[in-house]
C-alpha atoms as a PDB file:
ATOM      1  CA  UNK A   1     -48.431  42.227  -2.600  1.00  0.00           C
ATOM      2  CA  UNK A   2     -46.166  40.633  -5.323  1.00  0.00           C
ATOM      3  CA  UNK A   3     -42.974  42.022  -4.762  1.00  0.00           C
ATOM      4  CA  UNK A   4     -41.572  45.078  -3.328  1.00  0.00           C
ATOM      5  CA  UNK A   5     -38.153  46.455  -3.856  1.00  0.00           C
ATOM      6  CA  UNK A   6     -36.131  48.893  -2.254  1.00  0.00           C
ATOM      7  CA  UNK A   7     -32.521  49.929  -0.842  1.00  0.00           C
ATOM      8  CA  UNK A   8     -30.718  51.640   2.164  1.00  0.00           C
ATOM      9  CA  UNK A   9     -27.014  52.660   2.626  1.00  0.00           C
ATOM     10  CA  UNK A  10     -24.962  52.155   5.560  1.00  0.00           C
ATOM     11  CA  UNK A  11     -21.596  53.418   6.305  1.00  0.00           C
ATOM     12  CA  UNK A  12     -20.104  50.650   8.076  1.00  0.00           C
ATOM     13  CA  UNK A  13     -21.237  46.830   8.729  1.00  0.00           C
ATOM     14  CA  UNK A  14     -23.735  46.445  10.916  1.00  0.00           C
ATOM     15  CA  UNK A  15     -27.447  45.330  11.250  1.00  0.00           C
ATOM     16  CA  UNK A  16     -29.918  45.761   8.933  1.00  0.00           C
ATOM     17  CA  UNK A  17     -33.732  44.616   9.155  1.00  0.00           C
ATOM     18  CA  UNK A  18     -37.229  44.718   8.462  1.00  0.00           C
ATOM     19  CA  UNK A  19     -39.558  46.155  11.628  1.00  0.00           C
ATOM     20  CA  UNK A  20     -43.350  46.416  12.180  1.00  0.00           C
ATOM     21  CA  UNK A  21     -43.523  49.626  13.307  1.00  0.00           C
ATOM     22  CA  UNK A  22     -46.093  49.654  15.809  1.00  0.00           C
ATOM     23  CA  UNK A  23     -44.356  46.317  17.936  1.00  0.00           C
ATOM     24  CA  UNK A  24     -40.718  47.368  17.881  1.00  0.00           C
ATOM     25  CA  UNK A  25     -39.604  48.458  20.792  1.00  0.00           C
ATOM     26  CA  UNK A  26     -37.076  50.900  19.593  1.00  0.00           C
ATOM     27  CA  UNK A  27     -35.167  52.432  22.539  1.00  0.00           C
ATOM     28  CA  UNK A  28     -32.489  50.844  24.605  1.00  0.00           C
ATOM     29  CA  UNK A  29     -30.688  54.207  26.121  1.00  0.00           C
ATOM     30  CA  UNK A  30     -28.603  56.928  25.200  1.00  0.00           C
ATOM     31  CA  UNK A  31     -25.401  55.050  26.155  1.00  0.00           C
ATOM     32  CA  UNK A  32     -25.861  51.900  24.992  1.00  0.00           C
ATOM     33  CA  UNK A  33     -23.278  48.659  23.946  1.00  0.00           C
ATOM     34  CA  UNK A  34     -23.289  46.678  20.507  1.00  0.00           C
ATOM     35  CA  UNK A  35     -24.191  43.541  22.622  1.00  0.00           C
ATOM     36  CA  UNK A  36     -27.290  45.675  24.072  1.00  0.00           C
ATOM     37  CA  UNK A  37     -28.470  46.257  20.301  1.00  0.00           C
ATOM     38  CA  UNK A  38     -27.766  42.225  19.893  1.00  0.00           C
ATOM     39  CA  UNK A  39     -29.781  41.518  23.064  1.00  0.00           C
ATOM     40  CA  UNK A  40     -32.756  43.919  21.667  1.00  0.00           C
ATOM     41  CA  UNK A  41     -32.669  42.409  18.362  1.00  0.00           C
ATOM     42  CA  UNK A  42     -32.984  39.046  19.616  1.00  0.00           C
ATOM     43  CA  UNK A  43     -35.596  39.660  21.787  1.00  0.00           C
ATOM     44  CA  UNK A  44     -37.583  41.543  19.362  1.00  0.00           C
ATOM     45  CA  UNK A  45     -36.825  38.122  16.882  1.00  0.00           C
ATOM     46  CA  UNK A  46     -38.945  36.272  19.267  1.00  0.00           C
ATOM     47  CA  UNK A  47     -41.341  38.971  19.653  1.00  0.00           C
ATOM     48  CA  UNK A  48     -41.596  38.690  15.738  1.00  0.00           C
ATOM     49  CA  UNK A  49     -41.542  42.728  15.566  1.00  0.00           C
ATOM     50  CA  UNK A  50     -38.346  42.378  13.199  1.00  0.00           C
ATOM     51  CA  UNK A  51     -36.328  40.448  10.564  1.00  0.00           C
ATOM     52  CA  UNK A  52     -32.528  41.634  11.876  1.00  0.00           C
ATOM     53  CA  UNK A  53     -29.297  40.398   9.813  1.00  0.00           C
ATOM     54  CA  UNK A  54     -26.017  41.367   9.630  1.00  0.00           C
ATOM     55  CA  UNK A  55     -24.777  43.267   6.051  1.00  0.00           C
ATOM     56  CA  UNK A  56     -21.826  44.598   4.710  1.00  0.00           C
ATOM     57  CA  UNK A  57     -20.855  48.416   4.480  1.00  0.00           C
ATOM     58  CA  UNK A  58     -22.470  50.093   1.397  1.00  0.00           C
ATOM     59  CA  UNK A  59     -25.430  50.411  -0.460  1.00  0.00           C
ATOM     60  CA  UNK A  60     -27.993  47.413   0.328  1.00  0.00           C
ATOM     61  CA  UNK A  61     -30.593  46.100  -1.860  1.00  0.00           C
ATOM     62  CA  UNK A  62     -33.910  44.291  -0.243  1.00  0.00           C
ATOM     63  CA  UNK A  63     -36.677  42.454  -2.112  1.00  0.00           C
ATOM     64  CA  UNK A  64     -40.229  41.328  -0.188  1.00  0.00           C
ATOM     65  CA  UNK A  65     -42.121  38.784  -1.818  1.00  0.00           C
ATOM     66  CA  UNK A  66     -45.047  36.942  -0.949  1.00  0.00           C
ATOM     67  CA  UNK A  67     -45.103  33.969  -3.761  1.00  0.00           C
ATOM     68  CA  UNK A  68     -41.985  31.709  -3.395  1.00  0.00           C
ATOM     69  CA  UNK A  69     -39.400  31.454  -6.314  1.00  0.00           C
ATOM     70  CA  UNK A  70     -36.698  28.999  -6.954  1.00  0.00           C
ATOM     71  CA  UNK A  71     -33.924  31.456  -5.463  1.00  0.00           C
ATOM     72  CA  UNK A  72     -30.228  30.991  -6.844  1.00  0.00           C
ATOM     73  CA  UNK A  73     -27.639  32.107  -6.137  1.00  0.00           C
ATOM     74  CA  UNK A  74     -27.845  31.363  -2.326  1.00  0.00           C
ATOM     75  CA  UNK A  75     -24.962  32.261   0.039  1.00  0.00           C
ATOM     76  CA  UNK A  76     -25.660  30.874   2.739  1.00  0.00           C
ATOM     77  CA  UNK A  77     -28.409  28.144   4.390  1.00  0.00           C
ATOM     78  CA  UNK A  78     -32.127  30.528   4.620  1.00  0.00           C
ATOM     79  CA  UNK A  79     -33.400  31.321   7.471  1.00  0.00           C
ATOM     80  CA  UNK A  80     -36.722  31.081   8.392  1.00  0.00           C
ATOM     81  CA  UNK A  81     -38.613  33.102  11.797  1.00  0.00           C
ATOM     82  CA  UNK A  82     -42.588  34.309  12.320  1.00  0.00           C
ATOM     83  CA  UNK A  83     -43.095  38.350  11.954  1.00  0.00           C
ATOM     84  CA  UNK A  84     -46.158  39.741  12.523  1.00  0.00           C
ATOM     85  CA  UNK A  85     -47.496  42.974  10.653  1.00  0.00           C
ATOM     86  CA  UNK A  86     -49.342  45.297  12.407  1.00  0.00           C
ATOM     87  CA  UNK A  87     -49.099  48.078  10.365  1.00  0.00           C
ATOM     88  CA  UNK A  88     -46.015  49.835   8.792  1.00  0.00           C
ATOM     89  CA  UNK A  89     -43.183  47.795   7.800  1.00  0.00           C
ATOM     90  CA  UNK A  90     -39.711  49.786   7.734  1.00  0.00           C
ATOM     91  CA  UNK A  91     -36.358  48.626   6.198  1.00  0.00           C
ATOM     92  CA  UNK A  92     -33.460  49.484   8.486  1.00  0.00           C
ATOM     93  CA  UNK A  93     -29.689  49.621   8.497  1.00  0.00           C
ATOM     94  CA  UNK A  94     -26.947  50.524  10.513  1.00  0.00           C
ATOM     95  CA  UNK A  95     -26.730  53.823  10.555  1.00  0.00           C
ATOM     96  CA  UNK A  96     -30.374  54.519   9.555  1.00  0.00           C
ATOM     97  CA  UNK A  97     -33.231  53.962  12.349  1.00  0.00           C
ATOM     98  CA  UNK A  98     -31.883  50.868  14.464  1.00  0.00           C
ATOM     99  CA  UNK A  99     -29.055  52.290  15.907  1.00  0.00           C
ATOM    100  CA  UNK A 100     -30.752  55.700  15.875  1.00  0.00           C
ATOM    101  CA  UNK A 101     -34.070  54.574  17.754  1.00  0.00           C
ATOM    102  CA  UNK A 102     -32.127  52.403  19.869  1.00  0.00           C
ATOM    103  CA  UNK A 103     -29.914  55.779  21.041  1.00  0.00           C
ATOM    104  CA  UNK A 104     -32.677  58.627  21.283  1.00  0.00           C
ATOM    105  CA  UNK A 105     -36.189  58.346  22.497  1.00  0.00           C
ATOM    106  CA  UNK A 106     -37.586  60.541  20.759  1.00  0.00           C
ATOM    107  CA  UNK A 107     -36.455  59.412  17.145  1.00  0.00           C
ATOM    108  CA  UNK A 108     -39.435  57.503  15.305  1.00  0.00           C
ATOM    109  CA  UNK A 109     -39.333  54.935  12.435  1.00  0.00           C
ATOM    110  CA  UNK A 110     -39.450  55.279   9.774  1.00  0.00           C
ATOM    111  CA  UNK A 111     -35.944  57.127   9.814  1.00  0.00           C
ATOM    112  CA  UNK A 112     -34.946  60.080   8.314  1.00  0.00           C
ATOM    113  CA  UNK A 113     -31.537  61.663   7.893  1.00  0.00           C
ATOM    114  CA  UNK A 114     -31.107  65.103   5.949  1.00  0.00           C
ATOM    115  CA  UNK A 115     -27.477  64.851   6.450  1.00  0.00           C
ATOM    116  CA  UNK A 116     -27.263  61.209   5.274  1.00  0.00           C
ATOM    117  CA  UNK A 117     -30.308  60.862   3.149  1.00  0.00           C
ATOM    118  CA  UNK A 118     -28.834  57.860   1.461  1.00  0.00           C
ATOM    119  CA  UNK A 119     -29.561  55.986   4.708  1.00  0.00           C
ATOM    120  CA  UNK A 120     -32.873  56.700   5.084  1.00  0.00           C
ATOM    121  CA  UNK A 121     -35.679  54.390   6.146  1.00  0.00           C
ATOM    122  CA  UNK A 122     -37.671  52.579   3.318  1.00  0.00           C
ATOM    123  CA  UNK A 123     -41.297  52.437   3.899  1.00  0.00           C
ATOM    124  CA  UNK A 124     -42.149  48.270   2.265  1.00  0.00           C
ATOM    125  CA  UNK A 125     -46.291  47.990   1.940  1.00  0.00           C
ATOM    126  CA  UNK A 126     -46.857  44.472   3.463  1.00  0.00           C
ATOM    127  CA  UNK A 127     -50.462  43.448   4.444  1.00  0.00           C
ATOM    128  CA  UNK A 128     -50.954  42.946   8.165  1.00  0.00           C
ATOM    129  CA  UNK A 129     -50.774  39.357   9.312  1.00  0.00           C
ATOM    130  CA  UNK A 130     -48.639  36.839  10.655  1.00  0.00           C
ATOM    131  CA  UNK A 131     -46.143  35.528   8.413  1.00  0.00           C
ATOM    132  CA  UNK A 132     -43.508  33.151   7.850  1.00  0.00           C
ATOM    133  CA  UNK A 133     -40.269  35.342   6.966  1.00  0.00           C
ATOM    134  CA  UNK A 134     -37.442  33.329   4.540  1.00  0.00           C
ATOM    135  CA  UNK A 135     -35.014  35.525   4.705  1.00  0.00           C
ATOM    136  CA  UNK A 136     -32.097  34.438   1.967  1.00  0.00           C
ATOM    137  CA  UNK A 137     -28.634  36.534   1.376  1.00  0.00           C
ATOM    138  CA  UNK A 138     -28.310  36.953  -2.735  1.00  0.00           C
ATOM    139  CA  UNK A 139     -24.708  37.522  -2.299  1.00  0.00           C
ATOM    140  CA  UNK A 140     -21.471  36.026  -0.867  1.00  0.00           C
ATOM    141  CA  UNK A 141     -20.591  37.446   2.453  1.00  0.00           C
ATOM    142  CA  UNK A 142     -19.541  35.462   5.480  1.00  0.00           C
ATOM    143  CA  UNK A 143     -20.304  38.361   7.537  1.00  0.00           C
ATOM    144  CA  UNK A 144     -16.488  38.838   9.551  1.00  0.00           C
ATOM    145  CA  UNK A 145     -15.413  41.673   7.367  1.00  0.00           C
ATOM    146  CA  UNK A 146     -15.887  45.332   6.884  1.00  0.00           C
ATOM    147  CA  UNK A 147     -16.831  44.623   3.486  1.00  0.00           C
ATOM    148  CA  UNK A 148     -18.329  42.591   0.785  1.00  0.00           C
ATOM    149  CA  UNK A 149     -16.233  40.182  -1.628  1.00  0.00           C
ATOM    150  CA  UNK A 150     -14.834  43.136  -4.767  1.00  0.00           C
ATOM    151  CA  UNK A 151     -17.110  41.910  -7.861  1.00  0.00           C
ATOM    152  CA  UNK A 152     -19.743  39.942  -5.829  1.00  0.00           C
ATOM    153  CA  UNK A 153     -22.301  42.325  -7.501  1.00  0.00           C
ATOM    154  CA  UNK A 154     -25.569  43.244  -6.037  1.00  0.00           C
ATOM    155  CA  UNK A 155     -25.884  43.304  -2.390  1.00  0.00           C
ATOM    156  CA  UNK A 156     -29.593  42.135  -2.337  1.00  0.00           C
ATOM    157  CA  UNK A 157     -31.344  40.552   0.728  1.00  0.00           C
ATOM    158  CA  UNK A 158     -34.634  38.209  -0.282  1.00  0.00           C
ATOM    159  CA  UNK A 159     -37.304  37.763   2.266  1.00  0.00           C
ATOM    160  CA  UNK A 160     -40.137  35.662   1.184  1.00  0.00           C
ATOM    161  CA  UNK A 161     -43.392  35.976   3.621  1.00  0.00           C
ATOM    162  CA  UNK A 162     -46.057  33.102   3.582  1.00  0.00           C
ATOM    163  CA  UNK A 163     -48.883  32.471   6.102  1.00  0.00           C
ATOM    164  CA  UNK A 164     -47.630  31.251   9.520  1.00  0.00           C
ATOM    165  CA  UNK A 165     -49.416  28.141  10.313  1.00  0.00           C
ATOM    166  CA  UNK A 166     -48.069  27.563  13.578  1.00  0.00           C
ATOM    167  CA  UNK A 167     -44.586  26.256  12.748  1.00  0.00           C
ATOM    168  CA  UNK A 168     -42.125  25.591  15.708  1.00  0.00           C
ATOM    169  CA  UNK A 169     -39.359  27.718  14.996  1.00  0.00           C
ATOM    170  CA  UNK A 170     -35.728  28.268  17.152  1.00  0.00           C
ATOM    171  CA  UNK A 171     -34.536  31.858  17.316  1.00  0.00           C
ATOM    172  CA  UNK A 172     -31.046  31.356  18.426  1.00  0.00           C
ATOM    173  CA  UNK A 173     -29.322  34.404  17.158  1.00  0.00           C
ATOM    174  CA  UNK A 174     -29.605  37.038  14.333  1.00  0.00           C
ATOM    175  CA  UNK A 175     -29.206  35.717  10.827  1.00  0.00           C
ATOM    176  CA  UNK A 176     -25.854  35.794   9.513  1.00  0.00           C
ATOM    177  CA  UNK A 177     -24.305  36.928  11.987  1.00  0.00           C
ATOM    178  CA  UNK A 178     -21.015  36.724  13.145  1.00  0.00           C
ATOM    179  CA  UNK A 179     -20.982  35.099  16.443  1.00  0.00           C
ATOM    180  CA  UNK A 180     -23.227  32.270  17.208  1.00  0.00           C
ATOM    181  CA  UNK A 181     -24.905  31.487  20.132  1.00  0.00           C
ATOM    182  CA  UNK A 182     -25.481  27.959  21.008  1.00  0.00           C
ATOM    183  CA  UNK A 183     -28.984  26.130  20.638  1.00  0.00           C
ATOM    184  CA  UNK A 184     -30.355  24.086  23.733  1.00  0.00           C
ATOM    185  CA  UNK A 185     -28.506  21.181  22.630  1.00  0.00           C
ATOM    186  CA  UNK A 186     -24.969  23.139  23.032  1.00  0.00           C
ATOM    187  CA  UNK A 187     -24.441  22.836  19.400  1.00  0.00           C
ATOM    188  CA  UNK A 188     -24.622  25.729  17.021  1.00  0.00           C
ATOM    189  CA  UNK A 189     -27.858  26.521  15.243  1.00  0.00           C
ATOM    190  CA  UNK A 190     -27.263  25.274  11.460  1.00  0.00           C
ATOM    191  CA  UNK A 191     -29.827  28.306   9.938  1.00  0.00           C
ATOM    192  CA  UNK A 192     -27.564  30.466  11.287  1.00  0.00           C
ATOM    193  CA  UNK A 193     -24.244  29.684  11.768  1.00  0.00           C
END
């Protein structure tokens, strides 16, 4: 795999990811809270079943690569976690397949909506291994508002998977997001916040 493109629509901010498939556990309950979905995602981060992050409303743009590039523009600092392919590899948003899953048991990824097609799941073909995600936001956002900055072009997510060699790596909270839980040290992570 070179590089793989694809895009997703969402029709408010939320969460938006890339998920192995066969690891994620989806389902949370037919009831559940937004800090529930944060608690899932995290746990899932450290499982290293999904890349979550936090997007504007609108159409979103994703690019998987497996040879690094010099990447510029940059937004804000990378951040870097281990995901490990099993099998399919689904991009995600808001109102596509994570908040979906997460709400009905019997929904499966890869999502599809014939209501709200635009939102649909994107099937990426990654190789199944364990990998080093970069994960870098093309874009300005600070991730606070509804929206993304009026002429800030492209909203295009890069994620950049190498071989994991055993890295130590702190999963403190989901990329970009716009709370920040604190690191060991009581200060806040600075991939992330």
């Amino acid at each position: 795999m070179a590089q793989l493109k694809g895009k997703t629509s969402t029709d408010y901010a939320g969460f938006a990811g890339l998920i192995d498939v066969n690891t994620y556990r989806r389902f949370i309950s037919e009831d559940w809270e937004i800090e529930e979905l944060e608690d899932r995602l995290l746990e899932e981060m450290r499982r290293a079943t999904i890349i979550p992050w936090t997007t504007p409303e609108g159409q979103i743009w994703i690019r998987v690569q497996t040879q690094g590039t010099e990447i510029s523009p940059r937004y804000k600092p990378p951040h870097f976690q281990r995901f490990t392919v099993t099998g399919p590899v689904v991009f995600s948003c808001h109102s596509g397949g994570l908040t979906n899953c997460a709400q009905f048991e019997d929904q499966l990824l890869p999502f599809t909506d014939e209501y709200y097609p635009q939102s649909n799941d994107v099937v990426i073909e990654v190789e199944p291994g364990d990998y080093l995600a970069r994960l870098d936001q093309m874009f300005p956002y600070d991730g606070m508002d509804q929206f993304a900055p009026k002429g800030c072009g492209k909203k295009e997510y890069l994620v950049t998977l190498c071989p994991y060699e055993g890295q130590t790596l702190s999963t403190s909270d989901i990329p970009f997001a716009k709370r920040s839980e604190q690191v060991g040290d009581g200060k806040p992570n600075p991939v992330t916040s």
